[in-house]
Protein backbone atom coordinates (compact mmCIF):
# COMPACT_ATOMS: atom_id res chain seq x y z
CA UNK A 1 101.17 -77.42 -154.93
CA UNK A 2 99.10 -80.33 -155.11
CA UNK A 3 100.51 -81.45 -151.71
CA UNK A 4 99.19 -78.34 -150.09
CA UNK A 5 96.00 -78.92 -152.00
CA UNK A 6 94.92 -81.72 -150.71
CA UNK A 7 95.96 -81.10 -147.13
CA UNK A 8 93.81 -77.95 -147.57
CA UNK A 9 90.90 -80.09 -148.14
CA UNK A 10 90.18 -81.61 -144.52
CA UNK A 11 90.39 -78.54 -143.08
CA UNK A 12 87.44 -76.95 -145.21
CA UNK A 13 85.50 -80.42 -144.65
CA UNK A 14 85.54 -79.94 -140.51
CA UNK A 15 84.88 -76.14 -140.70
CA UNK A 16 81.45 -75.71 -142.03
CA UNK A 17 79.10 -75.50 -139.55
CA UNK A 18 77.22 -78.92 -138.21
CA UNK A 19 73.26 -78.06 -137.64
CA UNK A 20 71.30 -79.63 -134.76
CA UNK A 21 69.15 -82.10 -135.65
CA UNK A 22 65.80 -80.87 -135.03
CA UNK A 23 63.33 -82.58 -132.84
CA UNK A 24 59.57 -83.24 -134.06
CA UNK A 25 57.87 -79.98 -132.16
CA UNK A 26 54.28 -82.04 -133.59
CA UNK A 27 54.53 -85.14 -131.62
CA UNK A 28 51.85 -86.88 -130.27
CA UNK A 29 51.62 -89.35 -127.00
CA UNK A 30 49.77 -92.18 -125.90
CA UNK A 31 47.80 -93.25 -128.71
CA UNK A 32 47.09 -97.21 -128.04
CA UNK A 33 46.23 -98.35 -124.59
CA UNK A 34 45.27 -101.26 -122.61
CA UNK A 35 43.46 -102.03 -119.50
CA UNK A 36 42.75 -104.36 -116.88
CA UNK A 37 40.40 -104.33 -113.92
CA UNK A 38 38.08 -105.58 -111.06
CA UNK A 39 34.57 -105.21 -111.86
CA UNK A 40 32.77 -104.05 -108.42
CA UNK A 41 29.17 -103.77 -109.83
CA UNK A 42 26.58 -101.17 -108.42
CA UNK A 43 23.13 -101.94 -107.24
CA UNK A 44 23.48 -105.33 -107.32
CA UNK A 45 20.00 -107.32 -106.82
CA UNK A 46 19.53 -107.99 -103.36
CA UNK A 47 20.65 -111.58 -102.32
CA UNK A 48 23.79 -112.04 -104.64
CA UNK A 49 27.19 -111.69 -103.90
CA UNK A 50 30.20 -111.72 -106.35
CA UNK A 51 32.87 -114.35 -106.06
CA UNK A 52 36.33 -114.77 -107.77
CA UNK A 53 37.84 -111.94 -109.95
CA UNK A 54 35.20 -110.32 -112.15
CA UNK A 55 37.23 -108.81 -114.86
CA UNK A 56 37.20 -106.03 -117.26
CA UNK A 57 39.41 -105.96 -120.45
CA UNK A 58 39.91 -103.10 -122.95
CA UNK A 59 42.37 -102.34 -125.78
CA UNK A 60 42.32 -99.83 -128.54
CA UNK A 61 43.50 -96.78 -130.56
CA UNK A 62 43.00 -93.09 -129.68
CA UNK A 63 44.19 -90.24 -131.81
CA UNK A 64 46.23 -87.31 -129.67
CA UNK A 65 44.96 -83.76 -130.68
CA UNK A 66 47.07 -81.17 -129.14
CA UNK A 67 44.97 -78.04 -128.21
CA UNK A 68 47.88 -75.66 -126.60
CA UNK A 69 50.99 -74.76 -127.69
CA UNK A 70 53.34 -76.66 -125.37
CA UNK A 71 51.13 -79.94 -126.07
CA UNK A 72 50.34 -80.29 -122.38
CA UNK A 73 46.64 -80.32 -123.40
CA UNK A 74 44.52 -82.29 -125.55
CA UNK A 75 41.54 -84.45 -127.06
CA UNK A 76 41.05 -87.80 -127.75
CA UNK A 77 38.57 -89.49 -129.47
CA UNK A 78 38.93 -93.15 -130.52
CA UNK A 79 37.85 -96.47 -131.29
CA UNK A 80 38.35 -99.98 -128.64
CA UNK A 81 36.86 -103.34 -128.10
CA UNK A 82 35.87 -104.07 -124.57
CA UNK A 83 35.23 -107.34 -122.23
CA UNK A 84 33.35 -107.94 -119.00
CA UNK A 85 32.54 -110.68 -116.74
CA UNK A 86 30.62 -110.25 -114.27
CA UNK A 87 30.59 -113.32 -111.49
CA UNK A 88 27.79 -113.23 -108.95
CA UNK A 89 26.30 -116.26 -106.61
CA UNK A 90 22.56 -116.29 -104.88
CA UNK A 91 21.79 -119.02 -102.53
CA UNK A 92 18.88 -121.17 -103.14
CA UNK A 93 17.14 -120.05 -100.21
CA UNK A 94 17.24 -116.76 -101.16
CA UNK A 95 15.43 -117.40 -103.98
CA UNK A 96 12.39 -120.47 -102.71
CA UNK A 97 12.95 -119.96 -99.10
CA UNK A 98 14.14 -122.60 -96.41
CA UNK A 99 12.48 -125.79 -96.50
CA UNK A 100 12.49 -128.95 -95.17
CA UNK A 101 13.05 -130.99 -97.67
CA UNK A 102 15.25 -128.93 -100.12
CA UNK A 103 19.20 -128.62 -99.40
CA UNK A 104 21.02 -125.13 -99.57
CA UNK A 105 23.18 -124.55 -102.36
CA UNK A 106 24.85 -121.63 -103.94
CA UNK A 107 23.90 -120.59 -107.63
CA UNK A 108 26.36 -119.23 -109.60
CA UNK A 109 25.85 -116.47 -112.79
CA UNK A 110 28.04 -115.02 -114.71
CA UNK A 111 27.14 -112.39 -117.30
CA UNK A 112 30.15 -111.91 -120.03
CA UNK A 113 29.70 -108.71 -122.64
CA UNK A 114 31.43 -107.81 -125.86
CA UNK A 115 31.55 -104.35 -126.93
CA UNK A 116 32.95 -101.81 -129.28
CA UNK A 117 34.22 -98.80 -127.36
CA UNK A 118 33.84 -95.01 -128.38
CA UNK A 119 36.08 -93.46 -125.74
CA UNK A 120 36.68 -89.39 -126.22
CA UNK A 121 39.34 -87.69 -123.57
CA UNK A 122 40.40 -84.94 -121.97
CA UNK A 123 43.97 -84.77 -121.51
CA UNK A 124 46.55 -83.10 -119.75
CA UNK A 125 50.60 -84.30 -119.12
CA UNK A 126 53.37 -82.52 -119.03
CA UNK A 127 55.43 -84.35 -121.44
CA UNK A 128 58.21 -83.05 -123.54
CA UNK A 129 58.84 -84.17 -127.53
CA UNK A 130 62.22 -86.07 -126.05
CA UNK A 131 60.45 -88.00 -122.80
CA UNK A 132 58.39 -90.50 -122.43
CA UNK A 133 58.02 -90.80 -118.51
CA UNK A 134 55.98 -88.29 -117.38
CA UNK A 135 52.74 -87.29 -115.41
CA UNK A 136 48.72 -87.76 -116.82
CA UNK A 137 45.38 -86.77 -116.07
CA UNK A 138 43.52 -88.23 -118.51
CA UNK A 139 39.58 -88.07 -118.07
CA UNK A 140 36.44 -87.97 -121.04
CA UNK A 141 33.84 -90.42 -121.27
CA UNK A 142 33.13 -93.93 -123.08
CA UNK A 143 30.31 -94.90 -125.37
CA UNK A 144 29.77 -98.67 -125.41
CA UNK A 145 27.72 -100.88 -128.22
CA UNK A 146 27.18 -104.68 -127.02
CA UNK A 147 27.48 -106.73 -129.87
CA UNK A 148 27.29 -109.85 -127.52
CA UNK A 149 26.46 -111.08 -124.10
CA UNK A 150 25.51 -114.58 -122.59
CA UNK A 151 24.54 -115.75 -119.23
CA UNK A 152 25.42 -118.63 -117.48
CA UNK A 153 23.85 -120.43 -114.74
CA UNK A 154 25.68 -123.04 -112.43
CA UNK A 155 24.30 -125.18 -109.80
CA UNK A 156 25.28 -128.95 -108.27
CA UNK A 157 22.46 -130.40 -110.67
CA UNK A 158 23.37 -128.16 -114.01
CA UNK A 159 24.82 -125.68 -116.12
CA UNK A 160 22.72 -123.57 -118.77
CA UNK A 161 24.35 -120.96 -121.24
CA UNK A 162 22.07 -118.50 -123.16
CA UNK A 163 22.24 -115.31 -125.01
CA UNK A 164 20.60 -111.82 -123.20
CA UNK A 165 21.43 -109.94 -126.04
CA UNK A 166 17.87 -108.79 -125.90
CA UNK A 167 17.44 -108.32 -122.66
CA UNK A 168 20.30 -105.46 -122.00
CA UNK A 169 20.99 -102.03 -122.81
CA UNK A 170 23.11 -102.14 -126.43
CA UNK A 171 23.95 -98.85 -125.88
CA UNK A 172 26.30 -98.46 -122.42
CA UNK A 173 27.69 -94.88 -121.53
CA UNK A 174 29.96 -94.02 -118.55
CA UNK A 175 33.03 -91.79 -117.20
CA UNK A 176 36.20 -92.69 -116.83
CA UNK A 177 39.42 -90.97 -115.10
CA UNK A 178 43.14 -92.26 -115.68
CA UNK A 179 45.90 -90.83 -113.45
CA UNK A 180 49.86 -91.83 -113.40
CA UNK A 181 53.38 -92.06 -114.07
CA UNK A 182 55.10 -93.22 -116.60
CA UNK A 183 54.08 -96.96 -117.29
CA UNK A 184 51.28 -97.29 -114.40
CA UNK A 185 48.00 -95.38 -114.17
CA UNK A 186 45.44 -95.94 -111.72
CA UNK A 187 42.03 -96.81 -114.00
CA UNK A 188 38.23 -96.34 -112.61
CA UNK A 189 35.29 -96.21 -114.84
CA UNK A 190 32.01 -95.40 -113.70
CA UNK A 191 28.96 -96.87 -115.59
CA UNK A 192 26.16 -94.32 -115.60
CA UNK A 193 23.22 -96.90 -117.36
CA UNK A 194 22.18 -100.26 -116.21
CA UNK A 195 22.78 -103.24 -118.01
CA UNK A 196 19.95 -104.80 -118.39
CA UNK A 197 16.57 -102.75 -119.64
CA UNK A 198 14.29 -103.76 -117.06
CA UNK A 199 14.55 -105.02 -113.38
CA UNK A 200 17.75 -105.42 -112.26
CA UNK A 201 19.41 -101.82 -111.93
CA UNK A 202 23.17 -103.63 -112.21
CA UNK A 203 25.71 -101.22 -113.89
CA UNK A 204 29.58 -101.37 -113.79
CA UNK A 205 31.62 -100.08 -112.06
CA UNK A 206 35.34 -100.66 -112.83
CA UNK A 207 38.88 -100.35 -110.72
CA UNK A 208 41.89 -101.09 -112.29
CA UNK A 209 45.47 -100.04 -114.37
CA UNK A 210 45.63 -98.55 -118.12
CA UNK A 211 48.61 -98.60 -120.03
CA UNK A 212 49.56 -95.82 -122.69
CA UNK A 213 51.26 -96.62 -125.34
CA UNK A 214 52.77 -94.10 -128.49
């Protein structure tokens, strides 16, 4: 009898019934990203021209909130730190005229800016809780406090560095638009203020990739 007992016991082990393991139906997606791009510049002052790669860097954290019931749409507000440098030459001439006695040379300037970013999306993907590649349209707009900015100046003769923290727009605003697959997403954001406070009309005006990350 105890034989039979104990043979009866892997049967009644395999025959109760195995539940699924249920998947998280409250996920979330892409909640750090990362970008780099080509800063084109609008209106720039008449007489410069950029040269090398002016880039932009950002990085941060966004927090995914959900606003339909399959999770295809959503909101995203969040925190980043942003860089640009912005590399532009003027020749001398444009600046005293030809002359004489005075040789042609090219002046170099390049304007770098630190900010903190306050980026808030609008989101749609069609992502499921068990993928990770799938389509984005990701769109909202990007408030930007400059916490630094310097410009340098670079000729044959010299080189000068100062601060124009006073002389720009702390507060920067713009739209943005992110569209992909997977791992890359086509990046462009639009600055809607100028830089600077007075004169120049410069703004940016960014192409590049973002990357999403959970």
């Amino acid at each position: 009898m105890r034989i039979l007992f104990f043979l009866w016991i892997p049967f009644f082990c395999f025959s109760q019934e195995i539940k699924p393991i249920e998947m998280d139906s409250l996920y979330r997606e892409d909640q750090f990203y990362a970008s780099l791009s080509y800063n084109l510049v609008q209106n720039r002052p008449d007489g410069f021209k950029q040269f090398s790669f002016s880039p932009g860097i950002t990085f941060g954290i966004l927090r995914d909130f959900p606003i339909s019931k399959n999770r295809h749409w959503a909101i995203a507000p969040g925190i980043g730190y942003s860089y640009n440098n912005i590399k532009q030459f003027i020749n001398s001439e444009e600046i005293v005229g030809a002359t004489e006695n005075t040789t042609s040379e090219n002046i170099r300037t390049i304007i770098t800016t630190h900010s903190m970013d306050f980026p808030l999306e609008i989101r749609w993907r069609n992502s499921t809780q068990n993928s990770h590649s799938f389509w984005r349209i990701y769109t909202g707009i990007k408030t930007s406090y400059v916490f630094n900015s310097k410009l340098k100046l670079e000729s044959t003769t010299e080189s000068t560095k100062e601060s124009i923290s006073d002389e720009i727009n702390r507060w920067q605003y713009g739209a943005y638009i992110s569209v992909g697959f997977n791992t890359w997403n086509p990046y462009i954001y639009y600055g809607l203020n100028p830089i600077f406070k007075e004169g120049s009309k410069m703004s940016n005006f960014n192409v590049g990739f973002i990357f999403y990350i959970l």
